[in-house]
C-alpha atoms as a PDB file:
ATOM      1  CA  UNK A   1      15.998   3.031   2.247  1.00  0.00           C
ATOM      2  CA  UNK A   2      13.027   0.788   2.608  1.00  0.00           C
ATOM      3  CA  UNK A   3       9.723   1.196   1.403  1.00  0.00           C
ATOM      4  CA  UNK A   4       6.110  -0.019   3.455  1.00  0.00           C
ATOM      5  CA  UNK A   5       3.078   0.266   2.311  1.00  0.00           C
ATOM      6  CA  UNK A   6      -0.429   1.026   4.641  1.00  0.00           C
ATOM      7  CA  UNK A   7      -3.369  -0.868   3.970  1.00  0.00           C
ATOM      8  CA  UNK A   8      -6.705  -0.287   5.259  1.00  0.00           C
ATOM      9  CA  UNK A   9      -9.338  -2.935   6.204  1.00  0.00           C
ATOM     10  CA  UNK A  10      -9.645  -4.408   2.554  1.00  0.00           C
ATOM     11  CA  UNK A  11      -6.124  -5.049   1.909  1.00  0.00           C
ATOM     12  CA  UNK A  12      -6.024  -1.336  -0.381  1.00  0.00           C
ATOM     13  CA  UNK A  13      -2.988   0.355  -0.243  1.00  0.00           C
ATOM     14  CA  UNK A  14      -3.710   4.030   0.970  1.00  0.00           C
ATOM     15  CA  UNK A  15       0.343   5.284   1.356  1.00  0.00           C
ATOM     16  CA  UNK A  16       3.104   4.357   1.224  1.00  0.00           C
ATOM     17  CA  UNK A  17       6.488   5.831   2.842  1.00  0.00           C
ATOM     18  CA  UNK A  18       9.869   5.569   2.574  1.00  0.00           C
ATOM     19  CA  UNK A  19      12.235   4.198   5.777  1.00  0.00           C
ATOM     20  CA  UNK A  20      15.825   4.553   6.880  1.00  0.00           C
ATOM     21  CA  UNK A  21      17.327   1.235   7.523  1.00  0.00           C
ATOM     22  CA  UNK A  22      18.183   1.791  10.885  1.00  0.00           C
ATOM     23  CA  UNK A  23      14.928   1.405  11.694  1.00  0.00           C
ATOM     24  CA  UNK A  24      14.996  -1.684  10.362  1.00  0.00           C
ATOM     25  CA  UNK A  25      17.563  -3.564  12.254  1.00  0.00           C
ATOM     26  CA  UNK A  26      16.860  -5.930  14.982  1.00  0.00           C
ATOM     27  CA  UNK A  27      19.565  -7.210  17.556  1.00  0.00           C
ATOM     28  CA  UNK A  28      21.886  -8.858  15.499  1.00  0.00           C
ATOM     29  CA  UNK A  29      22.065  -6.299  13.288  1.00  0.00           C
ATOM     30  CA  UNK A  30      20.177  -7.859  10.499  1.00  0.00           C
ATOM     31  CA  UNK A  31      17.309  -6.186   8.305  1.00  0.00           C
ATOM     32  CA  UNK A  32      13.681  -7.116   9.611  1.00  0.00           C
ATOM     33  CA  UNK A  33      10.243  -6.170   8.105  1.00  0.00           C
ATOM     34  CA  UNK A  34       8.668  -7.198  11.617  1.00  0.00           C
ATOM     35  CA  UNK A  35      11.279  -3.955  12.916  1.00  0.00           C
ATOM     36  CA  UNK A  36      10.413  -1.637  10.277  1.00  0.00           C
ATOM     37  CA  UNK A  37       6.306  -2.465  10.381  1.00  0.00           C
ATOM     38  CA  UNK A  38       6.338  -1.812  14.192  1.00  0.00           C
ATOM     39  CA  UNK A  39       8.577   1.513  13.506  1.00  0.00           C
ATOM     40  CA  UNK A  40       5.677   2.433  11.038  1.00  0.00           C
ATOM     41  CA  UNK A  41       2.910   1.412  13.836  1.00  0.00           C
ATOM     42  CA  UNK A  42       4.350   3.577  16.315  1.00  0.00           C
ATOM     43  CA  UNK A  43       4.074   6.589  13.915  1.00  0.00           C
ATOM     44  CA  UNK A  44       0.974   6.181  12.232  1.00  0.00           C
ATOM     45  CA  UNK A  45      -0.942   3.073  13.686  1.00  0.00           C
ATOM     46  CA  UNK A  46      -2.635   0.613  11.182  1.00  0.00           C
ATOM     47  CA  UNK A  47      -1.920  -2.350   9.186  1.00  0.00           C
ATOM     48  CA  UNK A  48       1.659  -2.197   7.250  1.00  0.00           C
ATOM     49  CA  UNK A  49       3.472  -4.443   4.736  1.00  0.00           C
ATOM     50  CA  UNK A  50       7.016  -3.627   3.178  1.00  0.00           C
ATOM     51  CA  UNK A  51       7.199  -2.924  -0.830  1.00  0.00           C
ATOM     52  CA  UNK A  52      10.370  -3.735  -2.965  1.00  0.00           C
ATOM     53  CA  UNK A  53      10.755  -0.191  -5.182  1.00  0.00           C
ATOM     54  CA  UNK A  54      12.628  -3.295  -7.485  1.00  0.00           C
ATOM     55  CA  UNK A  55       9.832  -5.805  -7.230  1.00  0.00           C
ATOM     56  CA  UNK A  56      12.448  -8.104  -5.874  1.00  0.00           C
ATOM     57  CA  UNK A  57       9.436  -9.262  -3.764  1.00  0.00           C
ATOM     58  CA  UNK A  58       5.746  -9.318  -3.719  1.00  0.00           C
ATOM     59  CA  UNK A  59       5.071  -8.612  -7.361  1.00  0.00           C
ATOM     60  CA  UNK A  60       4.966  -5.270  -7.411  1.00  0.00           C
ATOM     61  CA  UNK A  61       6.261  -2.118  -6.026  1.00  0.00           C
ATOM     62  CA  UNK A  62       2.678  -1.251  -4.234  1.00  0.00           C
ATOM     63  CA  UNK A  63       0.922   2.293  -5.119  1.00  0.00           C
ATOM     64  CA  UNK A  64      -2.234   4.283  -3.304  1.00  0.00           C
ATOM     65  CA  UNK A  65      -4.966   2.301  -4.648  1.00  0.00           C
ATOM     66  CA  UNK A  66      -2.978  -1.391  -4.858  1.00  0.00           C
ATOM     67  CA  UNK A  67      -4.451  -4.093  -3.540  1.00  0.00           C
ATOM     68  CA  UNK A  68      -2.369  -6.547  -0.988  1.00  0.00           C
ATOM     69  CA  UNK A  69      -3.329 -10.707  -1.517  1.00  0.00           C
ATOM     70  CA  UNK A  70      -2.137 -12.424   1.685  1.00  0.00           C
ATOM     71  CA  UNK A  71      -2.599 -15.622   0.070  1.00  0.00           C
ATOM     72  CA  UNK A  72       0.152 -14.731  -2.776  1.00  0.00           C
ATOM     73  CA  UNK A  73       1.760 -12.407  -0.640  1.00  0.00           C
ATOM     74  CA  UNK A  74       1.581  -9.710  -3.741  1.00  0.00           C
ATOM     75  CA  UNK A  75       0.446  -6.102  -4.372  1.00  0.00           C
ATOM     76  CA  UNK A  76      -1.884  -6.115  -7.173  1.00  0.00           C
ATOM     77  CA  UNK A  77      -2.558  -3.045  -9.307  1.00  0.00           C
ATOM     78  CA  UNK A  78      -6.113  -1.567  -9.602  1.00  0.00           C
ATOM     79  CA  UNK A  79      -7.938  -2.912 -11.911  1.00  0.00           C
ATOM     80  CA  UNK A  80      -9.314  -0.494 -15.096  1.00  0.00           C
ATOM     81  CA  UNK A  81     -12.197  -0.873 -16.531  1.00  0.00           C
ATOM     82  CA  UNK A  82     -12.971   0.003 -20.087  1.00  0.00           C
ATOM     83  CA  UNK A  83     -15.911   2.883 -19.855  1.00  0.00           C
ATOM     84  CA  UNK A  84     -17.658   3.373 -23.744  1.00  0.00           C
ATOM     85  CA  UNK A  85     -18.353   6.944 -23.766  1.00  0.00           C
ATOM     86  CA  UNK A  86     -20.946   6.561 -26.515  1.00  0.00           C
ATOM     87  CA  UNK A  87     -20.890   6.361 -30.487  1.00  0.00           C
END
């Protein structure tokens, strides 16, 4: 199964769903993100990048609330901020 991620117009990730790898394969019968991003289009429309659930590429298995860098080609956890709640 393969995994792609939705991003919205910042680059957040807002789903992410799991694919059959059928939909995947192109001609030859070789795996191809380009396949499985326009299976993902026809469904749901939007922007869409493909997530390793191993991190085997692009840093990070994205989550709801990731951030994609298309200069690093990485998913990049929300950052937390430290809140004091007082004394």
């Amino acid at each position: 199964m393969a995994h792609f991620a939705q991003l919205d117009d910042n680059n957040i990730v807002t789903q992410v769903i799991v694919v059959n790898n059928n939909e995947l394969l192109d001609e030859t019968g070789n795996e191809s993100e380009a396949k499985g991003i326009a299976f993902c289009q026809s469904l749901f429309g939007g922007n869409w990048k493909q997530t390793s659930y191993n991190a085997k590429f692009r840093k990070n298995y994205a989550g709801i609330g990731f951030t994609y860098d298309p200069t690093t080609d990485e998913f990049n956890p929300p950052i937390i901020e430290e809140v004091s709640l007082g004394d």
